[in-house]
Protein backbone atom coordinates (compact mmCIF):
# COMPACT_ATOMS: atom_id res chain seq x y z
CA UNK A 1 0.00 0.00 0.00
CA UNK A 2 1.09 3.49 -0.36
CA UNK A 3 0.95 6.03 2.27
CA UNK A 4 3.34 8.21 3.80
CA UNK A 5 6.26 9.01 6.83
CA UNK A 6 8.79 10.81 8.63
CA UNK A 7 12.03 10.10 6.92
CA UNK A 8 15.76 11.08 7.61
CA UNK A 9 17.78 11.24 4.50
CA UNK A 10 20.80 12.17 6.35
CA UNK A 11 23.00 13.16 9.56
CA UNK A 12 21.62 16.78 10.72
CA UNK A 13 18.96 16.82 8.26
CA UNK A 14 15.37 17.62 9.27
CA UNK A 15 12.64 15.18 8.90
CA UNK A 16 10.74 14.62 5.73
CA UNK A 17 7.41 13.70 5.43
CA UNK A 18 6.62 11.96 2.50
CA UNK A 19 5.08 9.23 0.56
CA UNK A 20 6.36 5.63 1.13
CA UNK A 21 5.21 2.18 0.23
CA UNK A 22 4.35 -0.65 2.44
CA UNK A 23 4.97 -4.32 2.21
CA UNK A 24 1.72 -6.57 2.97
CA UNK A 25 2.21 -9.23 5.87
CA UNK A 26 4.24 -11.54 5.36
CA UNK A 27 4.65 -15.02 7.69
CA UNK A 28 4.31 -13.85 11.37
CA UNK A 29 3.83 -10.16 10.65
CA UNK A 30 1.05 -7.72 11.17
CA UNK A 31 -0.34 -4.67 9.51
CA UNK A 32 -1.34 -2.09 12.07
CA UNK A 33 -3.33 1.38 11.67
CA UNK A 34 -1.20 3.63 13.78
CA UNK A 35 -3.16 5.78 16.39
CA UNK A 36 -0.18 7.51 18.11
CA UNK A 37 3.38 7.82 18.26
CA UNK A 38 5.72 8.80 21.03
CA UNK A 39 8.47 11.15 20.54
CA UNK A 40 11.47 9.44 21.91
CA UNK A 41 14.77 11.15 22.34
CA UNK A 42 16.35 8.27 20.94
CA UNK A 43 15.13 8.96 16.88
CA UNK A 44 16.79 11.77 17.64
CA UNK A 45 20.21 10.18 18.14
CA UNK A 46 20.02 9.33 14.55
CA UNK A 47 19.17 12.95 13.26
CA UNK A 48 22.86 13.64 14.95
CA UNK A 49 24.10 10.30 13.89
CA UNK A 50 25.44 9.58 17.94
CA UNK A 51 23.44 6.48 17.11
CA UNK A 52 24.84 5.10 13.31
CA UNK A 53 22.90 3.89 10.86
CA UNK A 54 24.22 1.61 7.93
CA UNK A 55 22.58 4.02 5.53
CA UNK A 56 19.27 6.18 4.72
CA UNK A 57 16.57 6.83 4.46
CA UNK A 58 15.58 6.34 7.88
CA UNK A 59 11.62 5.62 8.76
CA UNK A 60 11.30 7.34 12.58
CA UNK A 61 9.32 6.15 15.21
CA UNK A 62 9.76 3.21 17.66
CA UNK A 63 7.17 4.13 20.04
CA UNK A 64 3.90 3.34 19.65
CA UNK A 65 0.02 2.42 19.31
CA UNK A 66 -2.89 0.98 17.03
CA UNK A 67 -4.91 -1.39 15.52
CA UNK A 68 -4.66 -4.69 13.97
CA UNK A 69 -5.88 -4.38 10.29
CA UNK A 70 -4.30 -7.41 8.73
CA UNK A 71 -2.85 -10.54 9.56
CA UNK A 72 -0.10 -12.73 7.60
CA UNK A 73 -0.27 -16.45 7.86
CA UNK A 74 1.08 -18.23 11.11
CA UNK A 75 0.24 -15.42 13.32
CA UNK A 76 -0.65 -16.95 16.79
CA UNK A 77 -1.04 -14.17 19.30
CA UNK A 78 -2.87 -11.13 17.57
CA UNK A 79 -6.30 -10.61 15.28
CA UNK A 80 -7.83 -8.18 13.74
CA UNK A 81 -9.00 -5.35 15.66
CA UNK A 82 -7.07 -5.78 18.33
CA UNK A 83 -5.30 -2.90 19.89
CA UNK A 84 -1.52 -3.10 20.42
CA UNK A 85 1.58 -1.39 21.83
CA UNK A 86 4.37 -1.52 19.97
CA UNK A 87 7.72 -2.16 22.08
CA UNK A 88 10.76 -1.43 20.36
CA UNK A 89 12.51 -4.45 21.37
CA UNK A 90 10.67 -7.53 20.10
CA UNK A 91 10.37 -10.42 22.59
CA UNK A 92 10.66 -14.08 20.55
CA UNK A 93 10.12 -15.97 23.83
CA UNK A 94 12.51 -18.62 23.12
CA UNK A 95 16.20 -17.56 22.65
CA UNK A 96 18.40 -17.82 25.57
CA UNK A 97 17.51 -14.15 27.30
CA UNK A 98 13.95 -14.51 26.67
CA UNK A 99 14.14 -18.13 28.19
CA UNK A 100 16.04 -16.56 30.94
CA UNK A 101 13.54 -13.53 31.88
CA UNK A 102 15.49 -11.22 29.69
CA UNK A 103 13.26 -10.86 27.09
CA UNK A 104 14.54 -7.24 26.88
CA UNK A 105 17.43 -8.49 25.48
CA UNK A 106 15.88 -11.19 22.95
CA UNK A 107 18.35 -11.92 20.15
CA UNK A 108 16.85 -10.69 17.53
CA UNK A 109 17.21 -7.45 18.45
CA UNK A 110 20.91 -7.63 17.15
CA UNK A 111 19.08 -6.72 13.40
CA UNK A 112 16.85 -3.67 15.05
CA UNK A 113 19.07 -0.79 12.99
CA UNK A 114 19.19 -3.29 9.92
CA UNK A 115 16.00 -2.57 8.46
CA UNK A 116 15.85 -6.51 7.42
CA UNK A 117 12.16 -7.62 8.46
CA UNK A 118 12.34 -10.62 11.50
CA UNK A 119 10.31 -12.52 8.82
CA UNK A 120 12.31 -13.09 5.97
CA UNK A 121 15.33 -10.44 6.29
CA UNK A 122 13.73 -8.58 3.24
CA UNK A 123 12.84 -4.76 3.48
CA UNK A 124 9.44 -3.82 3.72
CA UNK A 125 9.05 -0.37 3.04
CA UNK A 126 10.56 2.01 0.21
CA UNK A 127 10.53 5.30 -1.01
CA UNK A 128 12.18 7.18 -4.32
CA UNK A 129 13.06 3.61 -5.52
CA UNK A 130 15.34 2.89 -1.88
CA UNK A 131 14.52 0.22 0.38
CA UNK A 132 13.96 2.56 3.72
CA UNK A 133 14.87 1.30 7.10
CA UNK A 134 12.31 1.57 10.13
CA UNK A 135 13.58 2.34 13.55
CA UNK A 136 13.70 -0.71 15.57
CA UNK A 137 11.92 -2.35 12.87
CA UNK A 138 8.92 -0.48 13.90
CA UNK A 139 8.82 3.18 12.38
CA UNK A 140 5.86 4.55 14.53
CA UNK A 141 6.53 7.71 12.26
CA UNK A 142 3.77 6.61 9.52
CA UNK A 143 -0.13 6.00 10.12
CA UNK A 144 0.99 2.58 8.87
CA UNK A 145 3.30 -0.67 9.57
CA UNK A 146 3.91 -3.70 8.90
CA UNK A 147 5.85 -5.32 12.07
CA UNK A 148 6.50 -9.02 13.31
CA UNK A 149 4.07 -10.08 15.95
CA UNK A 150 6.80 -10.29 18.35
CA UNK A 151 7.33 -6.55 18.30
CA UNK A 152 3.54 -6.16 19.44
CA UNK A 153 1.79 -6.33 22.32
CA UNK A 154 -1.99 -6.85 22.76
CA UNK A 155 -3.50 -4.36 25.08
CA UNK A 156 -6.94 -3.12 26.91
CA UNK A 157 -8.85 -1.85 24.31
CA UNK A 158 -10.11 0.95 26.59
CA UNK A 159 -6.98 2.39 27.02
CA UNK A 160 -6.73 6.03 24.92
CA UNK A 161 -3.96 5.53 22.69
CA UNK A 162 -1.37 8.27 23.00
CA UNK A 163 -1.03 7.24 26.85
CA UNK A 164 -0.88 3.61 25.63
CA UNK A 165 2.47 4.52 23.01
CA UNK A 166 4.14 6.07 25.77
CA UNK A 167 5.23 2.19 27.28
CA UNK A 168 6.42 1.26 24.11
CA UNK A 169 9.45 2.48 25.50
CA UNK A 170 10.32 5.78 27.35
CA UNK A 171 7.73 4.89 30.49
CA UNK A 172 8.84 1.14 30.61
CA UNK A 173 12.41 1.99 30.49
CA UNK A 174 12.17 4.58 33.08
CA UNK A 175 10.09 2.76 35.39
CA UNK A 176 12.12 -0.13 35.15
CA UNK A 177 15.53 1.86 35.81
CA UNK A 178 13.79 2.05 39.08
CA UNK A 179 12.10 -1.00 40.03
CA UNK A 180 13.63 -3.48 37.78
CA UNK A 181 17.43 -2.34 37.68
CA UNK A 182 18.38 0.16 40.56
CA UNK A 183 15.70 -2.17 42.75
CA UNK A 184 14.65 1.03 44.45
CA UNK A 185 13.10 -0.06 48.46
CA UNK A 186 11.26 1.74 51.16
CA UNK A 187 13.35 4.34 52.64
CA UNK A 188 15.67 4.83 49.77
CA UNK A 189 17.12 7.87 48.62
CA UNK A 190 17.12 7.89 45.31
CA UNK A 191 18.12 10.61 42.44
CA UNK A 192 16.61 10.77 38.96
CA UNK A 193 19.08 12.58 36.46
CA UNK A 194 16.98 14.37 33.90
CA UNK A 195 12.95 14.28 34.30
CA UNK A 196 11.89 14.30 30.38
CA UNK A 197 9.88 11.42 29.64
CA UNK A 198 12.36 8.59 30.96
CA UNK A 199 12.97 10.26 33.94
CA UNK A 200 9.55 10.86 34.68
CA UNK A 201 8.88 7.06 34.51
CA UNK A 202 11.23 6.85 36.73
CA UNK A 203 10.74 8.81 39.29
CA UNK A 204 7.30 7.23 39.84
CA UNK A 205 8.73 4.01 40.20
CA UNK A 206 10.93 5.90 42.20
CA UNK A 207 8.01 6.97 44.36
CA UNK A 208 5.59 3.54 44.21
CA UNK A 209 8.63 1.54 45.38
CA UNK A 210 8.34 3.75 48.27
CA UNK A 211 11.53 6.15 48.37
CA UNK A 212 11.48 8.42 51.23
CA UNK A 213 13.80 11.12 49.01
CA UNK A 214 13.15 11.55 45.82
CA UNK A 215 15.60 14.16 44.20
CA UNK A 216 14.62 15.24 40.43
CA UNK A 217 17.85 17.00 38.81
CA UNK A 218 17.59 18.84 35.75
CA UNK A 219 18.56 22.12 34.13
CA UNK A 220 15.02 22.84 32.31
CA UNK A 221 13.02 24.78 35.40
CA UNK A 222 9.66 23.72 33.76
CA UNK A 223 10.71 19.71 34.28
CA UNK A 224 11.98 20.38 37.72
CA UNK A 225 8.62 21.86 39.05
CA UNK A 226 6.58 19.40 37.15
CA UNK A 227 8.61 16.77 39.09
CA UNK A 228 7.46 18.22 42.04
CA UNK A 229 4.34 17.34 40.75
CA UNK A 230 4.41 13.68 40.05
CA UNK A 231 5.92 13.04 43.73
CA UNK A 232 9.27 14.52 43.70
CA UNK A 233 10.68 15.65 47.38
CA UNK A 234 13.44 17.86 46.13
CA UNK A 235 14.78 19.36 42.92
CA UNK A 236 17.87 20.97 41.62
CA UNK A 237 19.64 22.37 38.44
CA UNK A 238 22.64 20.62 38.27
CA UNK A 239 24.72 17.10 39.58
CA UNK A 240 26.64 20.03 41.05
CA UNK A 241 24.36 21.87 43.12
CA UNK A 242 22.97 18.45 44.44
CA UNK A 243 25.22 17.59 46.00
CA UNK A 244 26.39 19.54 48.99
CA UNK A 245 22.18 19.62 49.87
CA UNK A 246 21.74 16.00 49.80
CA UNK A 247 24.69 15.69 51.64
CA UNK A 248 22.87 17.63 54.41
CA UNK A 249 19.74 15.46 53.93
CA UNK A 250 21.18 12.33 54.04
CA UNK A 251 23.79 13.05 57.36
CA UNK A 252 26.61 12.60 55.10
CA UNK A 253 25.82 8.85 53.65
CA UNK A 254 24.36 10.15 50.13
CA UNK A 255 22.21 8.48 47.92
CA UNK A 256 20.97 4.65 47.69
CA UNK A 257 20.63 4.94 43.91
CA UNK A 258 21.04 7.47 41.21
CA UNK A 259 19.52 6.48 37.65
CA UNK A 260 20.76 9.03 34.64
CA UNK A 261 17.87 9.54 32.50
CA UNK A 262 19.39 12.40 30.39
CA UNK A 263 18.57 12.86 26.84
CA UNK A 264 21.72 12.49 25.99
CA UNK A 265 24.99 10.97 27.89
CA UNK A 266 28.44 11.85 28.71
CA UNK A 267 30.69 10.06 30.15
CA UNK A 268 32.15 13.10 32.09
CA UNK A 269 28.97 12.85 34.28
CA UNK A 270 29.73 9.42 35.85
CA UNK A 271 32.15 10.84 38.39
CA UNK A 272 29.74 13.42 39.82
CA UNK A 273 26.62 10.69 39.60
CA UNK A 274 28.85 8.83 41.61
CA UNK A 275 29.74 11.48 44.26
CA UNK A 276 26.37 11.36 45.02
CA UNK A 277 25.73 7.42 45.24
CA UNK A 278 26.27 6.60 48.58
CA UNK A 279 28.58 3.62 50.24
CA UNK A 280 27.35 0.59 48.24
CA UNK A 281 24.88 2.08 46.23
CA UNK A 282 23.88 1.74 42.58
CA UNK A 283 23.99 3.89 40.19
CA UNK A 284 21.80 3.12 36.86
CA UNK A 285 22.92 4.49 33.48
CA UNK A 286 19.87 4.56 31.25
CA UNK A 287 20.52 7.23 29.17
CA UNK A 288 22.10 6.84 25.92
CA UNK A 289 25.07 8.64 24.84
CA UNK A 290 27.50 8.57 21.23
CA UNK A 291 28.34 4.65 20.03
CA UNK A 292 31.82 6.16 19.19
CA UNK A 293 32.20 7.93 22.53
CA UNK A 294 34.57 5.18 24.92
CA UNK A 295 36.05 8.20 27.48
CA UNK A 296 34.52 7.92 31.07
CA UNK A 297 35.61 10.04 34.01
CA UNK A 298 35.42 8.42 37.46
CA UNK A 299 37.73 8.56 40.37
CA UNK A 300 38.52 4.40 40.31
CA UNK A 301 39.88 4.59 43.60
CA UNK A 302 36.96 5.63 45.39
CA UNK A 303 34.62 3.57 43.17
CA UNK A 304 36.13 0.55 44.51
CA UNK A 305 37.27 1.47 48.35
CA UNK A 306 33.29 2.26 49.00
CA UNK A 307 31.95 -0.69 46.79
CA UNK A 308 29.70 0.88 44.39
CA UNK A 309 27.77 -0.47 41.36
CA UNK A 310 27.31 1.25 38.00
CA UNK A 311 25.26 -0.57 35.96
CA UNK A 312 23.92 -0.39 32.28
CA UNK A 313 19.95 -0.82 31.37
CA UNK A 314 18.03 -1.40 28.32
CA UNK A 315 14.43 -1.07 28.05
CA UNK A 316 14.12 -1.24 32.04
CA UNK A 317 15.03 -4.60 32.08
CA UNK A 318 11.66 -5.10 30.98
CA UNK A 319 9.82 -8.13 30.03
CA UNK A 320 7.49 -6.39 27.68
CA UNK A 321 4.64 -9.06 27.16
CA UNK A 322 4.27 -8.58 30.94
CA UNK A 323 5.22 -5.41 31.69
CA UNK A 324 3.41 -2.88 29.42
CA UNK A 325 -0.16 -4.26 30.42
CA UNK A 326 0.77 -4.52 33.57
CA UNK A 327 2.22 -0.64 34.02
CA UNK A 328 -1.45 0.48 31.82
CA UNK A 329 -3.20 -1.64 34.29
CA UNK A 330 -1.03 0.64 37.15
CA UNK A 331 -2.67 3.50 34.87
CA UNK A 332 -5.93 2.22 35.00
CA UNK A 333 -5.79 2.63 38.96
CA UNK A 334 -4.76 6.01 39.00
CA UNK A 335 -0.94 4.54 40.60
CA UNK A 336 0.78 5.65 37.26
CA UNK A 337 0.89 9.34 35.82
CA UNK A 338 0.86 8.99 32.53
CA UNK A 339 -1.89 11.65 30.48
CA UNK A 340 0.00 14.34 32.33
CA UNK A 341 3.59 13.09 30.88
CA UNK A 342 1.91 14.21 27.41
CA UNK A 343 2.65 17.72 26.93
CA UNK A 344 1.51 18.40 23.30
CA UNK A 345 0.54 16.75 20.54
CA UNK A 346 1.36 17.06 17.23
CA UNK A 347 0.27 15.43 13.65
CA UNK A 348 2.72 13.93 11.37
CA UNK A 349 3.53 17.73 9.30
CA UNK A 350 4.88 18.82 12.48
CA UNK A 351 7.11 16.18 13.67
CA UNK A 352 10.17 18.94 13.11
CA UNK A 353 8.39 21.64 15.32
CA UNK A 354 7.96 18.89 18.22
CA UNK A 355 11.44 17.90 18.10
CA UNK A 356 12.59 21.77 18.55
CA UNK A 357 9.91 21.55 21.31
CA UNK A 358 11.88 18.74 22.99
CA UNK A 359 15.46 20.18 22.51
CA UNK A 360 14.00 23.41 23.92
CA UNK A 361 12.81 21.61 27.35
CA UNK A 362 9.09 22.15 26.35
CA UNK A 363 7.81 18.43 26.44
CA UNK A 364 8.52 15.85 29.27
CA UNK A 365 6.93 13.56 25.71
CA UNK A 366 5.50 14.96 22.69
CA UNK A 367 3.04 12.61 20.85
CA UNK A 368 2.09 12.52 17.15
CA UNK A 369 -1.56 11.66 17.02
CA UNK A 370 -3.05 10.47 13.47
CA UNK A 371 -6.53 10.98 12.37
CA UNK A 372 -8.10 10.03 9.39
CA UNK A 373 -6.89 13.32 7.16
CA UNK A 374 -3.05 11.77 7.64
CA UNK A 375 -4.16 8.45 6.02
C-alpha cells in the first residue's frame, strides 16, 4: 500500500514527510493502523548520527500504538482489531535471554538498525526507488506498519492511545531503571538525572517503590517543578548543586541509587553521579550517549574502596509481554501518571516543530496523534 512518513535522508537533516510504500504481511507479521506515536529522544540520536545507521533513508518512530488491520499467515497471538503497543525491542520468547527472563534483550534485536524484516530479512518499506529502514523495525513515524508479531503487544482496548504509546518504550524503560534495575526499596534515597519522559517514569517508580527522598535533577526549570508534581521531594539544576544539599539530607551517607535519564549521555557525568551514590549504592545508566564515545571520568579509587555499582539498562530490564499491560493496568488505577507526561501533541507535518519543542525543554513527551486526514 502506499501512504506516507517521517524520513531522515541524512545526519543533521530535518525530517521529511513523505510518501512511502508498504509491504503486505508476510509469515508472522502484522499490519497495524497507527493511532499515536511517542516522541522518543532516541530517533533523535540518529538525526545527529550519535546512534549510526548503515545508511538512509531512515523511517522514525519506535514508540507506539494501534490497531490490527491485517494478519499474515502463522500469526498466533494477535487478530484483527485488536489494539496493540508496539515495544521497540521484540520479545521471541525462546532464545536464551527470553528463556532466561530477559526478554529485553531477545536476540533478535541484534538486526533492530538493519531494516531486514524478522520474517524473511527482506525490506518492507521504500521510497524514491530505496529500500527505507524503520527504527527498531517499527517506524511509529507513519499512520501505517507492517511489524513481526513479536514486536507487538496486545492491550486493553479501553486504554486512549497516545497514553498507551508512551510504554512502548520511554515509560517502561524509566520505570524499570527504578524498580527493575536500581531495585529502588522503602526508605531509599534515590536521584533521577533528567525528568523528560524517561525520567519521569522513573521517578514514579521511584516513588511507588516507596523512596522516602526523591531528588529530580535537571537544568530545564519547567521539568523540575513538574517533578514536584508527580511526587518529587526535592529538585535541583545541576549534579553540582545536588550535592552539597543532599549531603545535608542524608547526614553525610548520600544516595541509595542514582539512575541518569538524560537525553543524551556523557561520560564526564559518571564521576559526579557517583559522588552522590552513597557507600554501596547503585547507580543506573539509562541514558544513551554517542556509540563512538569510549572516554569515562570516574575517580577508580573511590569507586572501589566504597563498593559501588554502576550498571547499564536497556528497556528497564523489561519483560514487555508482561510489563506494558501490567504498568497500563497501574494507569488504570490512577498509581501511574501517565496523560499528564503528554505535553503536546502534534500530527505527522509537524514532527520537526515537536522535536525543537523537545530540545527546547518544552515536552517531558511529545506525541504525534493520526486521524483520518493523515491516512
Amino acid at each position: 500500500m502506499k501512504t506516507k512518513g517521517a524520513l531522515l535522508w541524512g545526519i543533521n537533516e530535518p525530517w521529511s514527510v513523505e510518501e512511502i510504500e508498504l509491504g503486505d504481511p508476510r509469515e508472522g507479521e502484522v499490519q497495524i493502523r497507527m493511532e499515536a506515536a511517542g516522541m522518543c529522544h532516541s530517533d533523535y540520536h540518529l538525526v545527529t548520527g550519535a546512534t549510526p545507521m548503515p545508511s538512509f533513508p531512515v523511517l522514525g518512530g519506535h514508540e507506539g500504538a494501534g490497531v490490527v488491520t491485517k494478519v499474515g499467515p502463522n500469526v498466533k497471538r494477535l487478530k484483527e482489531g485488536d489494539h496493540v503497543v508496539l515495544s521497540f525491542i521484540p520479545a521471541c520468547g525462546t532464545c536464551d535471554p527470553c528463556t532466561q527472563g530477559h526478554s529485553n534483550l531477545c536476540d533478535l534485536g541484534m538486526g533492530l538498525l538493519t531494516g531486514q524484516s524478522i520474517s524473511d530479512g527482506s525490506y518492507r518499506i521504500q521510497a524514491r526507488g530505496q529500500n527505507v529502514i524503520p527504527m527498531s523495525l517499527l517506524g511509529t513515524f507513519s499512520p501505517y506498519m507492517t511489524v513481526h508479531e513479536y514486536s507487538a503487544v496486545k492491550i486493553d482496548e479501553h486504554i486512549p492511545f497516545e497514553v498507551a504509546a508512551l510504554v512502548g518504550c520511554g515509560v517502561t524503560t524509566g520505570w524499570g531503571s527504578a524498580t527493575n534495575v536500581a531495585q529502588v526499596r522503602p526508605g531509599d534515597t534515590v536521584a533521577i538525572v533528567g525528568v523528560g519522559g524517561v525520567g519521569m517514569a522513573a521517578l514514579q517508580g521511584a516513588v511507588v517503590s516507596g523512596a522516602r527522598n526523591v531528588i529530580a535533577i535537571d537544568p530545564v526549570a519547567f521539568k523540575r517543578e513538574q517533578a514536584l508534581k508527580f511526587g518529587a521531594t526535592h529538585a535541583y539544576a545541576s549534579l553540582e548543586e545536588a550535592i552539597v544539599p543532599v549531603m545535608e539530607l542524608t547526614w553525610g551517607k548520600m544516595c541509595h541509587k542514582v539512575i541518569l535519564t538524560m537525553g543524551e549521555m556523557d561520560g564526564a557525568m559518571i564521576d559526579p553521579a557517583l559522588t552522590l551514590t552513597a557507600k554501596t549504592g547503585t547507580c543506573v545508566v539509562t541514558s544513551m550517549g554517542k556509540m563512538s564515545d569510549m572516554d569515562v571520568k570516574m575517580n577508580l579509587f573511590l569507586f572501589a574502596m566504597l563498593q559501588k555499582t554502576l550498571k547499564g539498562n536497556v528497556f528497564g530490564g523489561a519483560n514487555p509481554r508482561h510489563e506494558i499491560p501490567m504498568l497500563l493496568d497501574l494507569y488504570k488505577s490512577g498509581q501511574l501518571n501517565l496523560q499528564d507526561m503528554i505535553s503536546n501533541t502534534y500530527s505527522l507535518e509537524q514532527i520537526n516543530e515537536g522535536y525543537q519543542d523537545m530540545l527546547d525543554g518544552k515536552n517531558l513527551r511529545g506525541v504525534i496523534r493520526y486521524t483520518d486526514a493523515d491516512r
